[in-house]
Protein backbone atom coordinates (compact mmCIF):
# COMPACT_ATOMS: atom_id res chain seq x y z
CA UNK A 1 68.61 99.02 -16.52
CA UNK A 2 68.28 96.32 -18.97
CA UNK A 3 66.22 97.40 -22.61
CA UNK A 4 64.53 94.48 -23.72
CA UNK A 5 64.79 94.75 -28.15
CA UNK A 6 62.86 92.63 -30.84
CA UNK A 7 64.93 91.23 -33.68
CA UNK A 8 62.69 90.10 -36.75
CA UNK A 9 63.18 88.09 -39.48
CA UNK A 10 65.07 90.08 -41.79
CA UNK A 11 64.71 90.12 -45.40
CA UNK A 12 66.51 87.14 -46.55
CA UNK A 13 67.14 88.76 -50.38
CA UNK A 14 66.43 87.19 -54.14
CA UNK A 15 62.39 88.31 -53.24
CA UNK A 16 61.78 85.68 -50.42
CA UNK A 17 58.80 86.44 -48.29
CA UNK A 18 58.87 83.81 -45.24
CA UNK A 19 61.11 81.42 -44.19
CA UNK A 20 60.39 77.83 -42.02
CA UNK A 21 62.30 77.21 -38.57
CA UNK A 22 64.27 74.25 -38.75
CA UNK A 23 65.99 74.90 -35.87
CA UNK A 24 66.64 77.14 -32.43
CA UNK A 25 70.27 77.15 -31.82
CA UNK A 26 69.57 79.35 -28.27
CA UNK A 27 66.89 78.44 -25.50
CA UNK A 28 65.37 81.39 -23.57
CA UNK A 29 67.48 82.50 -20.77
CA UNK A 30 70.79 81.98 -22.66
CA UNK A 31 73.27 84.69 -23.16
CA UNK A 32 74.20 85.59 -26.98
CA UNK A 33 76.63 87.80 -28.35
CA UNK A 34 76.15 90.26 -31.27
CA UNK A 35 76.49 88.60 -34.59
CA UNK A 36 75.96 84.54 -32.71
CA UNK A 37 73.59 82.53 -34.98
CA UNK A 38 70.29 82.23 -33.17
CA UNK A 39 68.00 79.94 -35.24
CA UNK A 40 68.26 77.80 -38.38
CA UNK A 41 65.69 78.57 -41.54
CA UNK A 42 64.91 76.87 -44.55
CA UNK A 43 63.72 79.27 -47.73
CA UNK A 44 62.59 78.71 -50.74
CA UNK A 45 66.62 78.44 -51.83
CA UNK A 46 68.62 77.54 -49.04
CA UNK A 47 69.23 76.76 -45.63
CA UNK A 48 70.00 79.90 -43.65
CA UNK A 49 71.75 80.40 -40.15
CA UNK A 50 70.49 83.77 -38.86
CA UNK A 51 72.96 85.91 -36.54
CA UNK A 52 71.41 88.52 -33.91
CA UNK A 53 72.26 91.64 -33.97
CA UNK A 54 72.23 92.42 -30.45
CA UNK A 55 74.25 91.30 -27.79
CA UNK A 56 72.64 90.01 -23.96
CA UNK A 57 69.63 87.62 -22.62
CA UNK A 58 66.97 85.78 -24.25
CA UNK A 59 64.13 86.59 -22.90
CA UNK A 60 61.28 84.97 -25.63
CA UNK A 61 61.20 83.05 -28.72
CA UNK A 62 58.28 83.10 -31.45
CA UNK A 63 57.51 80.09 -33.34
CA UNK A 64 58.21 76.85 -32.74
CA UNK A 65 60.07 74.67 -34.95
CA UNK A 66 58.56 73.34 -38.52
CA UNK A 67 56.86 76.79 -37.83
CA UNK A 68 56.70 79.89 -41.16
CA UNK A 69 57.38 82.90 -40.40
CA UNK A 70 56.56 85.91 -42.62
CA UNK A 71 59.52 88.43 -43.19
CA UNK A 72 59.33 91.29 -40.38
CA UNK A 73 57.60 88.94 -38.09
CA UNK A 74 59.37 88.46 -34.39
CA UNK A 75 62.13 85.88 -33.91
CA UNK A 76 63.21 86.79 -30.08
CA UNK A 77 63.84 89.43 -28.01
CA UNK A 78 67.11 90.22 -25.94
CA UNK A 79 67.39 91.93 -22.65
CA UNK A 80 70.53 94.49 -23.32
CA UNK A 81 72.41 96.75 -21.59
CA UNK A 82 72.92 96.92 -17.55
CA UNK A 83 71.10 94.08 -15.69
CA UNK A 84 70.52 92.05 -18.37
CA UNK A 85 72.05 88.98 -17.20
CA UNK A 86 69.64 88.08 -14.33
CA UNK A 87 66.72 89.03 -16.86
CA UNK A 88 64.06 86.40 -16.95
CA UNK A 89 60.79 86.70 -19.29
CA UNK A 90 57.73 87.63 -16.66
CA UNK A 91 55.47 85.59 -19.19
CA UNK A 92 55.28 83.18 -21.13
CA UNK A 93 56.84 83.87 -24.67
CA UNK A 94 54.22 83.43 -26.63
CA UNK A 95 51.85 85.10 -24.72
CA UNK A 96 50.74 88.95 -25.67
CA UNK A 97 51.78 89.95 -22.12
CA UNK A 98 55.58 89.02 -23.82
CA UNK A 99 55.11 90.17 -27.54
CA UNK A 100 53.63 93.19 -25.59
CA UNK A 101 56.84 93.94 -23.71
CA UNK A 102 59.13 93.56 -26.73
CA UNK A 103 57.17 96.11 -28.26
CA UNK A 104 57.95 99.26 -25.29
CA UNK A 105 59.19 102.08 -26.24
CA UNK A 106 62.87 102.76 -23.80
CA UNK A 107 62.80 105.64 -21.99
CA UNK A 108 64.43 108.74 -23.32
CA UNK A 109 66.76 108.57 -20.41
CA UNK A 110 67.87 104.67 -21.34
CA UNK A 111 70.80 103.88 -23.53
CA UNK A 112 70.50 102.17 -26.78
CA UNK A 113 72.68 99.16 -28.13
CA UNK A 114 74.95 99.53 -31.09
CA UNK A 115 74.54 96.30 -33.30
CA UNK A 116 76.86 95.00 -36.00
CA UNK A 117 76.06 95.91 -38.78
CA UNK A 118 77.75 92.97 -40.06
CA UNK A 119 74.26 91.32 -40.94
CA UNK A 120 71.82 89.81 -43.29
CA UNK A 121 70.40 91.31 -46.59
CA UNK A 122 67.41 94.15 -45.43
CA UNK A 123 68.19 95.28 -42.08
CA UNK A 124 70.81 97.13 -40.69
CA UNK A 125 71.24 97.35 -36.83
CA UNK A 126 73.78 100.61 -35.75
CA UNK A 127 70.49 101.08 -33.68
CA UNK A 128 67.89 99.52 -31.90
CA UNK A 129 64.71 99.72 -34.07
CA UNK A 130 62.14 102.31 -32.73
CA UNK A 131 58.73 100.96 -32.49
CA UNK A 132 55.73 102.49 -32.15
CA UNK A 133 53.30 100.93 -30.34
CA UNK A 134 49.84 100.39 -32.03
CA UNK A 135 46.59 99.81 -29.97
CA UNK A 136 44.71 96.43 -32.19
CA UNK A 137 41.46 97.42 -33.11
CA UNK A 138 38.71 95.66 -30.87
CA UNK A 139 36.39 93.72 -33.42
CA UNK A 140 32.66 92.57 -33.23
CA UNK A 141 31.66 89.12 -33.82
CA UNK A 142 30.60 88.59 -37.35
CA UNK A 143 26.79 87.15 -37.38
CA UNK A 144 26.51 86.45 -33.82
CA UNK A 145 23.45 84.61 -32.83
CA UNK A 146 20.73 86.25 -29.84
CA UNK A 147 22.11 86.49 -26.54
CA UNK A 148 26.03 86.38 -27.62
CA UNK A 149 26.53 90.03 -27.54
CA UNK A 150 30.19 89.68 -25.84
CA UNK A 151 31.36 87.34 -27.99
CA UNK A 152 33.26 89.68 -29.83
CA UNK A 153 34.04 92.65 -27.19
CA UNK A 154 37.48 91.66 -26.53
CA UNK A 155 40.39 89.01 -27.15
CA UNK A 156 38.72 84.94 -27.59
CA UNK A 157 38.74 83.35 -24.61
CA UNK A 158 40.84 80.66 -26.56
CA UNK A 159 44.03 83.54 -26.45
CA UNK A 160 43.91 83.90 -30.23
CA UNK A 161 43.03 87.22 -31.61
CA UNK A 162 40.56 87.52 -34.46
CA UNK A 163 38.42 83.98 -33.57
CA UNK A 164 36.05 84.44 -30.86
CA UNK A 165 33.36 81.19 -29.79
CA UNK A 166 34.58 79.40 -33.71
CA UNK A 167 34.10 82.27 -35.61
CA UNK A 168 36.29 85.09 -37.38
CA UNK A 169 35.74 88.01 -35.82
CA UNK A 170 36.17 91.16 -38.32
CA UNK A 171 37.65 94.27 -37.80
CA UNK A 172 36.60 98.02 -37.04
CA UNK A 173 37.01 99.60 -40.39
CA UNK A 174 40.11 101.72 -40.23
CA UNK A 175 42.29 103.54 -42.46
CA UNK A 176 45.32 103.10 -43.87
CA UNK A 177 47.17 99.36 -45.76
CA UNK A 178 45.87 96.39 -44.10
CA UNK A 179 48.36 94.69 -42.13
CA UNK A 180 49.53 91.99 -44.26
CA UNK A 181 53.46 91.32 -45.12
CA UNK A 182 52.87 88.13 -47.30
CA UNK A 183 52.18 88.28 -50.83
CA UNK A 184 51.04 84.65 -50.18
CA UNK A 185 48.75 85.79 -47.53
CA UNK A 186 47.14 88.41 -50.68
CA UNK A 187 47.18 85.95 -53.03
CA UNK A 188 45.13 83.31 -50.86
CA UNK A 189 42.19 85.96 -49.66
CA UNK A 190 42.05 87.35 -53.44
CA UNK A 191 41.75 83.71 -54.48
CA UNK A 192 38.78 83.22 -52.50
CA UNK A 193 37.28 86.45 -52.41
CA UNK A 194 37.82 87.27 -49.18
CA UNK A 195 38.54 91.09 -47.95
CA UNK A 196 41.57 91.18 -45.62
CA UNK A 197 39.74 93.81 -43.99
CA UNK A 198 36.94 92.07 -42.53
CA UNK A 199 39.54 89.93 -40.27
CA UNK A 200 41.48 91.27 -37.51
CA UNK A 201 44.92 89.02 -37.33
CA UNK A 202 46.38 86.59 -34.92
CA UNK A 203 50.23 87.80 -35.49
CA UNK A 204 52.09 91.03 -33.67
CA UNK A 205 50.29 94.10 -33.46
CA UNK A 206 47.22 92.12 -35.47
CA UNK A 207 49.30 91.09 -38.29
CA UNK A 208 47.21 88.96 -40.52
CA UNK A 209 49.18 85.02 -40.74
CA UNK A 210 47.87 82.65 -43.44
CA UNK A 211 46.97 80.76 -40.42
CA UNK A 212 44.00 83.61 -40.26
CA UNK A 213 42.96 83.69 -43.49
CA UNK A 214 42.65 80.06 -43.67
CA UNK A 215 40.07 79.32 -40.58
CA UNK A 216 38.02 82.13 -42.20
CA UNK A 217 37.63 80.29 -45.05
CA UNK A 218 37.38 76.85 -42.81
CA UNK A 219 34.80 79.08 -40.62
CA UNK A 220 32.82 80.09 -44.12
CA UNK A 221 32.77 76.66 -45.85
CA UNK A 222 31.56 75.51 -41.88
CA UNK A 223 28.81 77.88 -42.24
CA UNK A 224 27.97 76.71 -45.64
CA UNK A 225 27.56 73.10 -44.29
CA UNK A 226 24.91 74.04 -41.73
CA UNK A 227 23.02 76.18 -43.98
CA UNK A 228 22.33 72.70 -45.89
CA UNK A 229 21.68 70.82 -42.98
CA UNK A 230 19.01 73.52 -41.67
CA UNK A 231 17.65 73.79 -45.57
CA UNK A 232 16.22 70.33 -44.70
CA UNK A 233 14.49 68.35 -46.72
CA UNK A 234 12.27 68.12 -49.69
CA UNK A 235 8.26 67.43 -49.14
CA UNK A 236 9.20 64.59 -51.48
CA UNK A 237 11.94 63.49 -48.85
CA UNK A 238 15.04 64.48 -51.15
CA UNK A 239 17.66 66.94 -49.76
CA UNK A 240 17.69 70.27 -51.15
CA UNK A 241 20.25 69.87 -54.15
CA UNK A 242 20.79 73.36 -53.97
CA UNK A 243 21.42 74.09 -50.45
CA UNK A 244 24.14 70.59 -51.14
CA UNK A 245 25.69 72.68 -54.20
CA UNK A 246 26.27 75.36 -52.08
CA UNK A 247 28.35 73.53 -49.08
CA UNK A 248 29.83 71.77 -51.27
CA UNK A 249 31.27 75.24 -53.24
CA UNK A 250 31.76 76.74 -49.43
CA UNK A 251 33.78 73.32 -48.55
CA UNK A 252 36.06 73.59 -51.84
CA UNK A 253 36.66 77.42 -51.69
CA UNK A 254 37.65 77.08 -47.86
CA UNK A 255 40.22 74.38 -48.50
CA UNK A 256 41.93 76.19 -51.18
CA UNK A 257 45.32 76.75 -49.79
CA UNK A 258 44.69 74.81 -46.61
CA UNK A 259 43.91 71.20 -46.52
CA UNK A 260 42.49 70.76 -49.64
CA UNK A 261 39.32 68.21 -50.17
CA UNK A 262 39.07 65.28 -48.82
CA UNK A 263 41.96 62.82 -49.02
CA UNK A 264 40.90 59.01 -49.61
CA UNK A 265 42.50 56.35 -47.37
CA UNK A 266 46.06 55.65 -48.04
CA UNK A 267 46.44 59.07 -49.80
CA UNK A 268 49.05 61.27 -48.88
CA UNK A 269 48.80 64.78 -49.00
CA UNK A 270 52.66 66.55 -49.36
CA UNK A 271 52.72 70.39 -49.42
CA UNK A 272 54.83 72.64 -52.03
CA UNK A 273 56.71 74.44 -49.76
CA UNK A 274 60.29 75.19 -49.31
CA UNK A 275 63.03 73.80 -52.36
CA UNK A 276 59.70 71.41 -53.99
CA UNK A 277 57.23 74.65 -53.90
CA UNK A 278 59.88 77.10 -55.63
CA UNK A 279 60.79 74.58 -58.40
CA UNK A 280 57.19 74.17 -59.46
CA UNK A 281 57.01 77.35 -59.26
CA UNK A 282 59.40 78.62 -61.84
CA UNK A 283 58.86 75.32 -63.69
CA UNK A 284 55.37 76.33 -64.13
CA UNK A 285 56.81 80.01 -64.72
CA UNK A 286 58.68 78.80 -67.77
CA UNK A 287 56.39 76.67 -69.26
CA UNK A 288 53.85 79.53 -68.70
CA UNK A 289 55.94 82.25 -70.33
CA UNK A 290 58.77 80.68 -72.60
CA UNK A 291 57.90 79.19 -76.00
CA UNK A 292 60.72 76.60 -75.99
CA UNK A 293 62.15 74.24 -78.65
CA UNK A 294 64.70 71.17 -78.02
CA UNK A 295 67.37 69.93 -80.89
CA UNK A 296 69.47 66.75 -79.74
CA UNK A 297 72.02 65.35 -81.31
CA UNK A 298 74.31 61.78 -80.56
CA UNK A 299 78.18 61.95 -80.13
CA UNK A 300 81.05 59.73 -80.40
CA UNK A 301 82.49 60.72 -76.75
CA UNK A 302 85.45 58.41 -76.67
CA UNK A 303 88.12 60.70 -77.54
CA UNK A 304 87.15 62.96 -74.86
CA UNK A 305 86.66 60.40 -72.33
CA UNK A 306 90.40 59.48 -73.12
CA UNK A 307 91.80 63.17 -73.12
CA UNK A 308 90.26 63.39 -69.62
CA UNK A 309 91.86 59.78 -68.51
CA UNK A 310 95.01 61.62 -70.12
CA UNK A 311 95.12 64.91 -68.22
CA UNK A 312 94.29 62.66 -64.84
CA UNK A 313 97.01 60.18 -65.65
CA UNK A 314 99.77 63.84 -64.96
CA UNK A 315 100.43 64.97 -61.66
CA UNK A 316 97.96 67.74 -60.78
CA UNK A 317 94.53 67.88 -59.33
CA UNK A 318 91.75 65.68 -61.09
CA UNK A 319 89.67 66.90 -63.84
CA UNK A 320 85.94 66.41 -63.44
CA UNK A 321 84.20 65.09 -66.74
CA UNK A 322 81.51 67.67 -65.77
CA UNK A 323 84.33 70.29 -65.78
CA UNK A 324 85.45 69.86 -69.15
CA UNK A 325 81.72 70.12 -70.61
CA UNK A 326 81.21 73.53 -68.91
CA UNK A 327 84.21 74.54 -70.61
CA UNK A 328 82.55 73.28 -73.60
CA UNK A 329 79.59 75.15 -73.12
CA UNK A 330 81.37 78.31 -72.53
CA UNK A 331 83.72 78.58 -75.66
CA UNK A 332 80.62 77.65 -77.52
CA UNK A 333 78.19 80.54 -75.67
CA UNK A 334 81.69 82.81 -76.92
CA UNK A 335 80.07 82.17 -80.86
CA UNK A 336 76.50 81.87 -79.62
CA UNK A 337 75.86 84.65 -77.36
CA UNK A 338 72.54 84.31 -78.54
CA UNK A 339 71.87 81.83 -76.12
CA UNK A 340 73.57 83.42 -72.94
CA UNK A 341 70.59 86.06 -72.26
CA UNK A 342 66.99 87.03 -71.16
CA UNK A 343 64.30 88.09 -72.78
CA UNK A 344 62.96 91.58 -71.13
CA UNK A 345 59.07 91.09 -71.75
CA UNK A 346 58.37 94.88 -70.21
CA UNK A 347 60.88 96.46 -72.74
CA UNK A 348 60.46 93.81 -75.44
CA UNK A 349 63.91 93.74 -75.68
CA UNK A 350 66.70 90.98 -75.48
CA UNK A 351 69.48 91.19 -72.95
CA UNK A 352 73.04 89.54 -73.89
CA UNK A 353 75.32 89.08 -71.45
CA UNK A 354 79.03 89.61 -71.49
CA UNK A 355 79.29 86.83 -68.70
CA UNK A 356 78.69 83.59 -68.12
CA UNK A 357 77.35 82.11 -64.92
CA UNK A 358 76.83 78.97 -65.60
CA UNK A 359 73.98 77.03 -62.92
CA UNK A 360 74.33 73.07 -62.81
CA UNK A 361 71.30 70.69 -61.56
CA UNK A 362 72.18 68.85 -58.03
CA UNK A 363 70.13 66.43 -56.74
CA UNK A 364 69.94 66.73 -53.11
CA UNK A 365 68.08 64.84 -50.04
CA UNK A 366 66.04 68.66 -50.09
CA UNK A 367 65.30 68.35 -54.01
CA UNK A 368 66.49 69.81 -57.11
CA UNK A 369 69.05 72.61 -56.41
CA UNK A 370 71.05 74.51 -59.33
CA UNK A 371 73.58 76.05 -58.07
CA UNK A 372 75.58 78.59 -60.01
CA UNK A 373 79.42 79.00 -60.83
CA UNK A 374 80.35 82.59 -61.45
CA UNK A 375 82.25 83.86 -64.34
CA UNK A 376 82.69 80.27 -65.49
CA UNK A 377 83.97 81.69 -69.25
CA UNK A 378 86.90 82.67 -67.02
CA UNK A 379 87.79 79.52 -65.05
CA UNK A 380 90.00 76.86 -66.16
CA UNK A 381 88.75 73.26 -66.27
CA UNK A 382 90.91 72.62 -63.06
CA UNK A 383 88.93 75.85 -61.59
CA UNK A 384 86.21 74.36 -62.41
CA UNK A 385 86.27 71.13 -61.42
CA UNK A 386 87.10 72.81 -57.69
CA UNK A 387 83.92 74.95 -57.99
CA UNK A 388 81.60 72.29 -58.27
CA UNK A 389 82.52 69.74 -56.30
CA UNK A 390 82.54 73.39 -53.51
CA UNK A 391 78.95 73.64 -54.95
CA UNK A 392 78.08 70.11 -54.88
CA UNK A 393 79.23 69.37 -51.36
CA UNK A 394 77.40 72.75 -49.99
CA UNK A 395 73.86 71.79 -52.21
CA UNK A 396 74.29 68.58 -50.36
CA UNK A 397 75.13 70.20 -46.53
CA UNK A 398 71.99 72.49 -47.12
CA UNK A 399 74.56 75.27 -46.95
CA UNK A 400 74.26 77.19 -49.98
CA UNK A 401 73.81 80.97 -49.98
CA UNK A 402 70.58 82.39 -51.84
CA UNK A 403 73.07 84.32 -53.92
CA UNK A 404 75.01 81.05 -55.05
CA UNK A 405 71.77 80.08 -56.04
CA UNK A 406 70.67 82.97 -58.40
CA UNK A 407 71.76 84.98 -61.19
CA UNK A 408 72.74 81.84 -64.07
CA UNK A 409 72.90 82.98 -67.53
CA UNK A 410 72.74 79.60 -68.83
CA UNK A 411 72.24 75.90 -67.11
CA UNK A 412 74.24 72.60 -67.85
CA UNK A 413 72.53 69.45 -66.86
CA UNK A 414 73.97 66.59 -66.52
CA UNK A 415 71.07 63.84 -66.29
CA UNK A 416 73.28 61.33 -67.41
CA UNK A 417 74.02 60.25 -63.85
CA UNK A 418 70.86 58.86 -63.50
CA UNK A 419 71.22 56.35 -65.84
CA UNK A 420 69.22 57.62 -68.57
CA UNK A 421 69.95 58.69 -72.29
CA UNK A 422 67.65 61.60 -73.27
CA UNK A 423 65.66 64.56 -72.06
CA UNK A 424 63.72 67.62 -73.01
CA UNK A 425 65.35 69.94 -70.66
CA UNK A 426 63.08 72.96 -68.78
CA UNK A 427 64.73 76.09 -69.34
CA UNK A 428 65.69 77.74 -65.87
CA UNK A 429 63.54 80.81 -66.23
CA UNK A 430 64.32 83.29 -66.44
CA UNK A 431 67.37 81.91 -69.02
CA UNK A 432 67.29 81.48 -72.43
CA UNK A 433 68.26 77.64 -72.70
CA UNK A 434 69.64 74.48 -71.00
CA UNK A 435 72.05 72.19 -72.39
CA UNK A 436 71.37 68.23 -71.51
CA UNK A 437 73.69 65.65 -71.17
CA UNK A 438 72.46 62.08 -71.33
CA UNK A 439 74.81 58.88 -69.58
CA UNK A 440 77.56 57.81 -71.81
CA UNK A 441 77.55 54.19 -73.08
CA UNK A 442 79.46 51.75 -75.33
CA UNK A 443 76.88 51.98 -78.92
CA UNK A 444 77.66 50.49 -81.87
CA UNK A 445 79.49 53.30 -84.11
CA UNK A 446 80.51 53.77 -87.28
CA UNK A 447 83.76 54.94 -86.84
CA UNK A 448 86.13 55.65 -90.24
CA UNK A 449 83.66 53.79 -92.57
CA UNK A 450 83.95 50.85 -89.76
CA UNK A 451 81.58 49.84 -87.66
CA UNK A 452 82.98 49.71 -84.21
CA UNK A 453 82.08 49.79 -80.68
CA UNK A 454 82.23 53.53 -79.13
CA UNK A 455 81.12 55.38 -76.29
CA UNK A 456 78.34 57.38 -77.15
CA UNK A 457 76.51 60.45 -75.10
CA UNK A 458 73.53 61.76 -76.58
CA UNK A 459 73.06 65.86 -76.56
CA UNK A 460 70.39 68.33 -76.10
CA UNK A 461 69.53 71.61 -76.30
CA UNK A 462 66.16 73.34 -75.18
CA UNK A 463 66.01 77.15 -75.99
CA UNK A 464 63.55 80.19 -76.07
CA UNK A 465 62.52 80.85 -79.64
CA UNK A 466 62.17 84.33 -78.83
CA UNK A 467 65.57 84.68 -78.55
CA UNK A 468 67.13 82.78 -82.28
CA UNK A 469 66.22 80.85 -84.58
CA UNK A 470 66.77 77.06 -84.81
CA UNK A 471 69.90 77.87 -87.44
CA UNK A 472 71.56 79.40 -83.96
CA UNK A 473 70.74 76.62 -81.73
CA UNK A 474 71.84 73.74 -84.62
CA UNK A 475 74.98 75.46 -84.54
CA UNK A 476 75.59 75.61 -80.73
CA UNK A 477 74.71 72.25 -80.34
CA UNK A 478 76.77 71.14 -83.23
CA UNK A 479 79.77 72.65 -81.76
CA UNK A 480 79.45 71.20 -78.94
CA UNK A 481 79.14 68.07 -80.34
CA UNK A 482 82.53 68.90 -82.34
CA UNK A 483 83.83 69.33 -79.35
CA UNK A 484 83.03 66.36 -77.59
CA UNK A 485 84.18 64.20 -80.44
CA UNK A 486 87.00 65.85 -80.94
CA UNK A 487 88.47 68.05 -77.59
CA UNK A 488 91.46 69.53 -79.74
CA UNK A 489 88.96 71.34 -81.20
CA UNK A 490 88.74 73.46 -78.31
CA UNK A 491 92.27 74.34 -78.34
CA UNK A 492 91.28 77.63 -80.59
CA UNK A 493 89.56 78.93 -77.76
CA UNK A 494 92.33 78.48 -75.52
């Protein structure tokens, strides 16, 4: 007898709450084997395939694609086990009837499937997951009108738990956490003052969606809008300003998180979500919680430009020019180690590393990526240069892990390829500085008390104060300059 199992989103790692379907690599009915990717998803860092853990049938998918999905939320269920190949979904999937059936508890006399194991970060599968099934509390309409009684006796007629007739309907009181998994979903109620508790949710087993908590607040600023209308109007023929005031506060606290107010003609709207949404974020983060400084310096680059030319004139593999700067930046983190750590705000304390993993900024049809090269203080520059163009080239396929996204100690940034000189450089948070490096150009030089044409890069450095003084950073940035104008200055640290 076949046992039909839910698989869930699993917990994608680095702190990632929901993830976007991009999209379904299996249609229901098709047969999967244990570990088989089953649906693309795009995080907040990368572009994810997920595997199933469980070998058969597809019997229902949930979400369509472009659709988020909370972690822990359903992805599909698969008919295992004897019979499972003629197994065919008796309802639609995205019905209850089928979110219903995913959710049965197997017999005690039916056999469970052994998964892989082999999986990804939060969820292990040597067993199928036990689920308890949970009865959804009925709810009562909230303010219905004379005569409407029913309205909020059972499931809307419009198949969507929690909205019955246009409005929210709220919950039985009951004990226990309200059943939310998104912080986002928290943070958007506590924004607008609404109690999770007074909603009953649309999602499995009347998990609350964002999707809920935003018609409340569409249902509430609704609400607001024909209180003013039925305020009507002044003896003196004016609209009640007040009763206006107050729509119009409903109307602006509704849209928060949700469509926003009203867009003008030719406006366009574009949500911070996925790669755009997380860099504002920790943009925001850093500005919010680092006091930064920048130092810059220019540098006769020519004699490094020629080493490089050099080296790539031998047989070998090419050395990127990008390469030889991380190695800069490395052998000069070795005498600043100032600037390769964190600042600990909880413990007020500073953390040094003892490695480096040096992130680089990618540009990418997705955004701004930085991904990170492990223990680059122990790669060569030919190492190196094979690292990032792996890096580049898997920034660029969408492919990157959320691991080879995470954990820098210190960020190079090369801005220089888009044509421009200068920059005051973000710090990554939750690093301690960024080193920028602007396009390098024939300048006018003075070069041995002559003035002659050379090819100049300017330099900078942005860095948390919390962590040195500006005597530090000068003399980071100063060796690297040293460096750049003359490479055989790295040769000590060779």
């Amino acid at each position: 007898m076949a046992q039909v199992l839910e698989f869930k989103l699993p917990d994608l790692g680095e702190g990632l709450t929901e993830a976007e379907i991009v999209r379904w690599l299996v249609q229901v009915g098709d047969v999967v084997a244990v570990d088989q990717p089953v649906v693309e998803v795009e995080t907040a860092k990368a572009m994810v395939e997920v595997p199933c853990p469980y070998g058969g049938v597809v019997t229902a998918r949930f979400g369509e694609e472009g659709a988020e999905l909370p972690v822990g939320a359903p992805l599909l269920t698969v008919a295992v086990g004897e019979g499972a190949e003629g197994h065919r979904p008796a309802a639609d999937p995205g019905t209850d009837g089928g979110a219903a059936r995913a959710g049965e508890q197997p017999g005690a006399g039916e056999r469970r499937s052994e998964g892989s194991g082999n999986v990804l970060v939060g969820y292990g599968t040597s067993e199928a997951p036990a689920r308890r099934r949970r009865v959804r509390p009925q709810g009562r309409a909230s303010g219905a009108t004379a005569g409407s009684g029913t309205a909020g006796a059972g499931p809307s007629g419009a198949g969507v738990p929690g909205r019955a007739n246009g409005r929210v309907r709220a919950a039985e009181p009951v004990d226990g956490p309200v059943p939310v998994i998104s912080p986002l979903v928290r943070r958007l109620a506590r924004e607008n003052d609404l109690d999770l508790r007074e909603l009953t949710g649309s999602g499995p087993d009347g998990l609350i969606l964002r999707a809920d908590v935003e018609y409340a607040l569409r249902a509430a600023a609704a609400q607001g809008g024909r209180a003013a209308r039925e305020a009507g109007p002044h003896p003196d023929g004016t609209v009640r300003e007040q009763a206006l005031a107050a729509t119009a506060g409903a109307a602006a606290t509704g849209s928060a998180g949700s469509t926003g107010s009203a867009v003008p003609p030719g406006d366009v709207r574009i949500p911070l979500k996925g790669v755009r949404g997380a860099v504002a974020d920790k943009l925001a983060r850093s500005r919010r919680e680092i006091p930064d400084a920048t130092c810059w310096v220019d540098a006769d680059a020519t004699e490094l430009m020629r080493a490089r030319a050099a080296v790539n004139a031998a047989s070998g593999p090419k050395i990127s020019l990008v390469a030889l700067l991380a190695r800069i930046c490395t052998a000069a983190l070795a005498r600043f180690p100032e600037l390769n750590s964190t600042v600990d705000t909880q413990a007020r304390e500073i953390v040094r590393f003892d490695h480096v993993h040096l992130g680089f900024a990618a540009q990418t049809d997705r955004g701004l990526v930085v991904p990170v090269v492990r223990d680059a203080h122990a790669r060569d520059a030919e190492a190196l240069t094979s690292e990032f163009a792996r890096l580049t080239e898997a920034a660029r396929a969408g492919r990157l892990t959320p691991g080879e996204l995470t954990g820098g100690t210190f960020t190079l940034n090369n801005y220089g390829v888009f044509g421009v000189d200068g920059s005051t450089p973000i710090v990554n948070h939750p690093e301690a500085a960024m080193l920028g490096v602007g396009r390098i150009v024939p300048k006018p030089w003075v070069h041995e008390g002559e003035l002659a044409v050379r090819q100049v890069v300017q330099l900078s450095l942005t860095f948390d104060h919390r962590v040195c003084d500006g005597g530090t950073a000068g003399g980071f940035l100063r060796y690297v300059a040293d460096c750049v104008e003359q490479p055989a200055v790295l040769l000590r640290t060779l």
